[in-house]
N, C-alpha and C. Protein backbone atom coordinates (compact mmCIF):
# COMPACT_ATOMS: atom_id res chain seq x y z
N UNK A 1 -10.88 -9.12 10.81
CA UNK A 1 -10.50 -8.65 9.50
C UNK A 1 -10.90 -9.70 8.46
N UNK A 2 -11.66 -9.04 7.35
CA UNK A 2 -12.07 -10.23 6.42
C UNK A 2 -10.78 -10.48 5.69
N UNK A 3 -10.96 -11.57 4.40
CA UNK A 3 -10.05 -11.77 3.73
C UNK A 3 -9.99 -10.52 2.28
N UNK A 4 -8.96 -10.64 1.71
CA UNK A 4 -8.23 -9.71 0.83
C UNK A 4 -8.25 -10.99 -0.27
N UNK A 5 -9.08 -10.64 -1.30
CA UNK A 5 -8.93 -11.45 -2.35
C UNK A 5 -7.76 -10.84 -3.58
N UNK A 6 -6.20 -10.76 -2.87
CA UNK A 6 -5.39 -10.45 -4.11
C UNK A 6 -5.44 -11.14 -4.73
N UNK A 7 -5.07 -11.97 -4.87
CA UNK A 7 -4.92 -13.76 -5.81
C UNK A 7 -3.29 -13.31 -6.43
N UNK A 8 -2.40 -12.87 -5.91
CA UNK A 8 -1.39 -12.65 -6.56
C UNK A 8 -1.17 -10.88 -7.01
N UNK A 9 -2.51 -10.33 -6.72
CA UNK A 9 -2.20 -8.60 -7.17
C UNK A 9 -0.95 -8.30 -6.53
N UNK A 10 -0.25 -7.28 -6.56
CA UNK A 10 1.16 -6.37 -5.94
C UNK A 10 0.31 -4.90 -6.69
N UNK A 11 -0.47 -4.24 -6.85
CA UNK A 11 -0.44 -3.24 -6.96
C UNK A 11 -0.75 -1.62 -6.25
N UNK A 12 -0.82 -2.39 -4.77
CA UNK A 12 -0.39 -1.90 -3.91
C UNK A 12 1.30 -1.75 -3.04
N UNK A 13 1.72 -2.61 -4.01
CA UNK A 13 2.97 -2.49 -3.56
C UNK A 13 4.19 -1.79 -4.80
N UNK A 14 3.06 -1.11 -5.65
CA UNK A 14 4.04 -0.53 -6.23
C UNK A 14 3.63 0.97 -6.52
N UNK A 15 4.60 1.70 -5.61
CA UNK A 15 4.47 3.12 -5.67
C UNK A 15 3.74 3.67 -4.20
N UNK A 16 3.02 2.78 -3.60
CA UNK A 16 2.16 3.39 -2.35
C UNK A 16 3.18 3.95 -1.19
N UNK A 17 2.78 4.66 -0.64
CA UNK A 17 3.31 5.30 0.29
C UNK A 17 3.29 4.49 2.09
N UNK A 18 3.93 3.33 2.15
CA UNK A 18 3.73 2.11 3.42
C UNK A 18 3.93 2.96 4.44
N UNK A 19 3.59 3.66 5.21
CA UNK A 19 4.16 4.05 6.54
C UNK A 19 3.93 3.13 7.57
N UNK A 20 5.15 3.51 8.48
CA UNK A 20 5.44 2.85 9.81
C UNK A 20 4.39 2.82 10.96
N UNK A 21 3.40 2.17 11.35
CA UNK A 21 2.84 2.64 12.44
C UNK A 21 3.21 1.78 13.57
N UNK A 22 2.96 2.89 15.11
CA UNK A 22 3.50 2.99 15.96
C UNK A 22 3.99 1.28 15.97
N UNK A 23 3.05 0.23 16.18
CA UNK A 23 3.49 -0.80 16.45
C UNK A 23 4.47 -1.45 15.73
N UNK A 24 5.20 -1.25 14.88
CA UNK A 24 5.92 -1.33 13.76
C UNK A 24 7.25 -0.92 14.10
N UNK A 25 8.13 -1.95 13.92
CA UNK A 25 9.74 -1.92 14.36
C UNK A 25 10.68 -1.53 13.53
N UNK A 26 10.78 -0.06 13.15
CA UNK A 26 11.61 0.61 11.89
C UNK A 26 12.90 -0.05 11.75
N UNK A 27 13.44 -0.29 12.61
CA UNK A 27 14.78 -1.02 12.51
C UNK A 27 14.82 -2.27 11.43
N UNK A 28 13.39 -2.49 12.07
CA UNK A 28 13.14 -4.38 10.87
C UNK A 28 13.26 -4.18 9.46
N UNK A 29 13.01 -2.67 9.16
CA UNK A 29 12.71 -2.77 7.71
C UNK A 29 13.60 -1.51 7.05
N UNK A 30 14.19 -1.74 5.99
CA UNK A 30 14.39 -0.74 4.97
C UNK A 30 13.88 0.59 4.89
N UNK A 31 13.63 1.89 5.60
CA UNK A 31 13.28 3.00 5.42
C UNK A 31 13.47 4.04 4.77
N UNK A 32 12.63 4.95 4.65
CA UNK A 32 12.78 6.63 4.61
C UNK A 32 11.55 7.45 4.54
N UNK A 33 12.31 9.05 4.83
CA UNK A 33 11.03 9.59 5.35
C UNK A 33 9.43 9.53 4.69
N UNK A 34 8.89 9.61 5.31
CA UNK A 34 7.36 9.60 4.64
C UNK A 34 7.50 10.72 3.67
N UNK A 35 6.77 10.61 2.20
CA UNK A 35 6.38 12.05 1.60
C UNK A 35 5.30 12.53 1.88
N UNK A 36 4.67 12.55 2.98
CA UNK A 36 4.02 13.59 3.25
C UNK A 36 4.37 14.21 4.40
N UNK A 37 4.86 13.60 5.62
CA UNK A 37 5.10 14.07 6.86
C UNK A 37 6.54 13.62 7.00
N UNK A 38 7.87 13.88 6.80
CA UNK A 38 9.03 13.36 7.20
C UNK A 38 9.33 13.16 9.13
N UNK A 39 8.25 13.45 9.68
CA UNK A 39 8.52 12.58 11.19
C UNK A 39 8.12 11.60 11.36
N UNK A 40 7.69 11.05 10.13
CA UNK A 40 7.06 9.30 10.07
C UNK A 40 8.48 8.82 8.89
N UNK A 41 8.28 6.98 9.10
CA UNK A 41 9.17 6.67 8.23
C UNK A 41 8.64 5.83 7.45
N UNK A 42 8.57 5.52 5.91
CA UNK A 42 7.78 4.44 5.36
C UNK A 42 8.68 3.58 4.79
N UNK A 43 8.44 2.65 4.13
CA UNK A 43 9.27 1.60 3.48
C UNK A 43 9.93 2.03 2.07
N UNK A 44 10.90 1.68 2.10
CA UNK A 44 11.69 2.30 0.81
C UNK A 44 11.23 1.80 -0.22
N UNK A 45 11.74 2.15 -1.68
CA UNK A 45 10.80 1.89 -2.76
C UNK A 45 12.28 1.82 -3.89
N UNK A 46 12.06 0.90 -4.75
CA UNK A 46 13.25 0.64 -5.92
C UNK A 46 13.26 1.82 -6.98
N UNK A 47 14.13 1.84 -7.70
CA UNK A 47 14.14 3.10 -8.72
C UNK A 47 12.74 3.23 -9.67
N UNK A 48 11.87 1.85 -9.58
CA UNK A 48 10.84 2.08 -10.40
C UNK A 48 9.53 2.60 -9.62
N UNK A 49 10.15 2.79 -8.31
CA UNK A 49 8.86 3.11 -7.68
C UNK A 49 8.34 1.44 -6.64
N UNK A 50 8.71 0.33 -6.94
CA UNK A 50 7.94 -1.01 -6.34
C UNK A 50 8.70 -0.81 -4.75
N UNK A 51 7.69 -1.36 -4.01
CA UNK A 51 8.70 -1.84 -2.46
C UNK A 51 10.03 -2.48 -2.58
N UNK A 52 10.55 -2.00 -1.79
CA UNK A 52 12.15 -2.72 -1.87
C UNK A 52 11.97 -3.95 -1.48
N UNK A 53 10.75 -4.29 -0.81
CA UNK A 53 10.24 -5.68 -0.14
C UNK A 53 10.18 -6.64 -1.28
N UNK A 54 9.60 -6.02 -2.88
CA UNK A 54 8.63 -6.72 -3.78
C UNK A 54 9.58 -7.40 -4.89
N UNK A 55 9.34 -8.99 -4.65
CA UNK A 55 10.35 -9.36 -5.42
C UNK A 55 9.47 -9.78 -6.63
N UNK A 56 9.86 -11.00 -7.65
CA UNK A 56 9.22 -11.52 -8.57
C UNK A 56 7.92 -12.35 -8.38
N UNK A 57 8.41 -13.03 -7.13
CA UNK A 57 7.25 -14.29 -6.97
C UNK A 57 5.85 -13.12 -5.57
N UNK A 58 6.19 -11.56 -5.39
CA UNK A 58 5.48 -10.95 -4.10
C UNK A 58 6.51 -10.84 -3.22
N UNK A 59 5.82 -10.11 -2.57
CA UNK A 59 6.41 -9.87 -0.74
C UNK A 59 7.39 -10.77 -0.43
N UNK A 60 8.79 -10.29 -0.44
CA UNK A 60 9.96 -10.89 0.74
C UNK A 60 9.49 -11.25 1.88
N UNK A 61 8.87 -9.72 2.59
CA UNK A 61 8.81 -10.12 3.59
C UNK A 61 7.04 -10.47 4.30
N UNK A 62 6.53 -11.44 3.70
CA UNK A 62 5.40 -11.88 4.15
C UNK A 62 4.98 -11.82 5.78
N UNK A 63 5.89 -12.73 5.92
CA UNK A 63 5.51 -13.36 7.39
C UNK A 63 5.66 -12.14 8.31
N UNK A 64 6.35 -11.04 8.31
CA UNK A 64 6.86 -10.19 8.83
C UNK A 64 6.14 -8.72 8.45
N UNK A 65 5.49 -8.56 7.66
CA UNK A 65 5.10 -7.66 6.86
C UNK A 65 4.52 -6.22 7.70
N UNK A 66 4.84 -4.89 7.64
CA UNK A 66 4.24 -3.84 8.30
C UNK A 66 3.07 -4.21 8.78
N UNK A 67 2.03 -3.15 9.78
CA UNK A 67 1.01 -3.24 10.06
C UNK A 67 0.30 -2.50 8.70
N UNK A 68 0.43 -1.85 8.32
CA UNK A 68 -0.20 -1.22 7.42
C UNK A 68 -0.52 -2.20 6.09
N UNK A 69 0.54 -3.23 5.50
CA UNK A 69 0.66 -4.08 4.29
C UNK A 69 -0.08 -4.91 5.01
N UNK A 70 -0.47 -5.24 6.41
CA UNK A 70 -1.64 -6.56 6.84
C UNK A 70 -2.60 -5.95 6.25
N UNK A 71 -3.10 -4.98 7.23
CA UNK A 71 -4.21 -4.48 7.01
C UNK A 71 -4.86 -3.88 5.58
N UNK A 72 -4.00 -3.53 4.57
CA UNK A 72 -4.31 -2.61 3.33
C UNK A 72 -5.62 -4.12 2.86
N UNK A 73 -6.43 -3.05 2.14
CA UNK A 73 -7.66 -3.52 1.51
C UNK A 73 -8.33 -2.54 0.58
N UNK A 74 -7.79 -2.43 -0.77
CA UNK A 74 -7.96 -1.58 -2.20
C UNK A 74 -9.81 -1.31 -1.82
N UNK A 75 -10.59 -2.81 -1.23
CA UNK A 75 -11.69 -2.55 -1.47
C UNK A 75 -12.50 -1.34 -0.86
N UNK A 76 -11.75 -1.48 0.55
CA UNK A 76 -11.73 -0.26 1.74
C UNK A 76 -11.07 1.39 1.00
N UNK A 77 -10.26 1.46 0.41
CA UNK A 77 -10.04 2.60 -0.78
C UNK A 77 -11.31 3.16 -1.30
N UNK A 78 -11.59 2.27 -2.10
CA UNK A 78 -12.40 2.34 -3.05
C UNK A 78 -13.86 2.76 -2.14
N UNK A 79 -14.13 2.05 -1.21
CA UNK A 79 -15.67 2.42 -0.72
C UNK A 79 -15.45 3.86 0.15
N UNK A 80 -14.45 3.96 0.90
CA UNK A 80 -14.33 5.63 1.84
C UNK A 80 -13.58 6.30 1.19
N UNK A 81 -13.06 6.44 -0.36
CA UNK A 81 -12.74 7.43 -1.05
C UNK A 81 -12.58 7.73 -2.40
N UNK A 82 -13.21 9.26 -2.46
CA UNK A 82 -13.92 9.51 -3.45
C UNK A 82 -12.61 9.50 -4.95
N UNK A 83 -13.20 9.36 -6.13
CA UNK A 83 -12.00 9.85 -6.89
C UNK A 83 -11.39 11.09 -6.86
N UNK A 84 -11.75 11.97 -6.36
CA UNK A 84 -11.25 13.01 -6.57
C UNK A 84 -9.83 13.48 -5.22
N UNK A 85 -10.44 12.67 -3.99
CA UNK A 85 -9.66 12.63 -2.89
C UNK A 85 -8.13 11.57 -3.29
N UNK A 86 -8.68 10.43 -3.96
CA UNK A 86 -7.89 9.55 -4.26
C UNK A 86 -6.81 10.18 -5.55
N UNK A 87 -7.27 11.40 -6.21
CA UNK A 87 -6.32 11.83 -7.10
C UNK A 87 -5.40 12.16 -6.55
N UNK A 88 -5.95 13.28 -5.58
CA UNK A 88 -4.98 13.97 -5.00
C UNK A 88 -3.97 13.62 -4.31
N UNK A 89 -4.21 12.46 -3.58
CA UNK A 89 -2.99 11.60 -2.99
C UNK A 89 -2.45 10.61 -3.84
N UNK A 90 -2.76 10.25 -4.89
CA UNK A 90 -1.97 10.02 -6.21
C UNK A 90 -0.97 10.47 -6.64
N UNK A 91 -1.15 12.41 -6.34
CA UNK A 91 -0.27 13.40 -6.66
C UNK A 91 0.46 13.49 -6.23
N UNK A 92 0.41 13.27 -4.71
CA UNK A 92 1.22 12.76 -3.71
C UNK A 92 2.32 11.61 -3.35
N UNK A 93 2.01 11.06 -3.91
CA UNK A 93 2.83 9.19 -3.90
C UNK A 93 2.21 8.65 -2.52
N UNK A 94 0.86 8.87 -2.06
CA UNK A 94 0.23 8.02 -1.32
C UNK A 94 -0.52 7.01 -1.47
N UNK A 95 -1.44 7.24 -2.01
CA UNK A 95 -2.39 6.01 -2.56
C UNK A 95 -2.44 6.31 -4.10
N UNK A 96 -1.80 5.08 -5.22
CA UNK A 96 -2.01 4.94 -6.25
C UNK A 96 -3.81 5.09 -6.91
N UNK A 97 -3.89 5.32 -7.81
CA UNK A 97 -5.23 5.91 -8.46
C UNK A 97 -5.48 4.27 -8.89
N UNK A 98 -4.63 3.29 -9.47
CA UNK A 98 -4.62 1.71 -9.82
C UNK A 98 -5.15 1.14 -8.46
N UNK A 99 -4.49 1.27 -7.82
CA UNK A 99 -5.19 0.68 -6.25
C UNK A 99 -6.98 0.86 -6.21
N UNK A 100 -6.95 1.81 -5.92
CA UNK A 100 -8.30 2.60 -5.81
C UNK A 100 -9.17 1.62 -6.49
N UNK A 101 -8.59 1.95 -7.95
CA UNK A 101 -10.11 1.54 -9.06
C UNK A 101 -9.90 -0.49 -9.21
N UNK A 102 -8.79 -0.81 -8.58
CA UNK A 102 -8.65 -2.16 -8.24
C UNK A 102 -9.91 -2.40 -7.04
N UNK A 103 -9.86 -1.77 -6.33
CA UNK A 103 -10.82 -1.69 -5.31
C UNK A 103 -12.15 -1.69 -6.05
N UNK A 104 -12.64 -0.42 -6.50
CA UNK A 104 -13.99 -0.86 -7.39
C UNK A 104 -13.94 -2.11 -7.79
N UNK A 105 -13.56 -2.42 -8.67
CA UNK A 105 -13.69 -4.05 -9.64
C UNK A 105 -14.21 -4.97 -8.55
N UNK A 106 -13.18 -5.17 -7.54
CA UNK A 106 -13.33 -6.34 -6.44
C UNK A 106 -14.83 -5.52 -6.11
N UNK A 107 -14.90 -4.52 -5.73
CA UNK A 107 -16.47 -4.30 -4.60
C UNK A 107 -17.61 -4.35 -5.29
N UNK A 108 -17.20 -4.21 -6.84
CA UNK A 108 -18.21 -4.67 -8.21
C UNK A 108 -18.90 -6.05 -8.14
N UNK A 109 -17.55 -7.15 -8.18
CA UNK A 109 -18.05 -8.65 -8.72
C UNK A 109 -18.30 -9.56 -7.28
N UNK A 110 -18.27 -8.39 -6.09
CA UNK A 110 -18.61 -9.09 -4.85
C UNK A 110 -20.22 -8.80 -4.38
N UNK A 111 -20.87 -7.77 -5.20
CA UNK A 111 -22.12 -7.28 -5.07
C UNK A 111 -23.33 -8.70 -4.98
């Protein structure tokens, strides 16, 4: 896995839809059902929409963090999906439309 040049971004951590995957110990973390499939469980989210994880200074829980929050990469968004796919799960509370076009920028000034 390459590196993730956030430098401090959270804008994947506010509003995205984190689900649990299999390797992932629901008990460890704050839940509820997925909005798209309620037999999955994702990470809960504060009244504004941010991870319940996401404090002032980032991620509580760093060291510990889902499989999905390792792996996320806006740039990977941005190159396997289109805007129009990315709206739609926008509409959804899956992948933020900010994420996405965060992704362009980075896959822009890395050309």
């Amino acid at each position: 896995m390459s590196h993730v040049p956030c430098n401090g971004c959270t804008l994947c951590c506010r509003g995205d839809a984190i689900r649990l995957l299999p390797g992932d110990d629901p008990a460890a973390y704050q839940t509820v059902p997925h909005v798209v499939d309620a037999r999955f469980r994702m990470l809960a989210h504060k009244s504004n929409g941010d991870c319940i994880y996401l404090g002032e200074s980032g991620c509580t829980i760093h060291a510990t963090k889902p499989q999905m929050c390792r792996e996320m990469d806006c740039r990977n968004a941005a190159r396997n999906l289109s805007y129009t796919q990315v709206r739609k799960l926008d509409r959804r509370g899956v992948l933020r439309l900010s994420v996405w076009r965060q992704g362009r920028k980075l896959n822009r000034l890395n050309k």
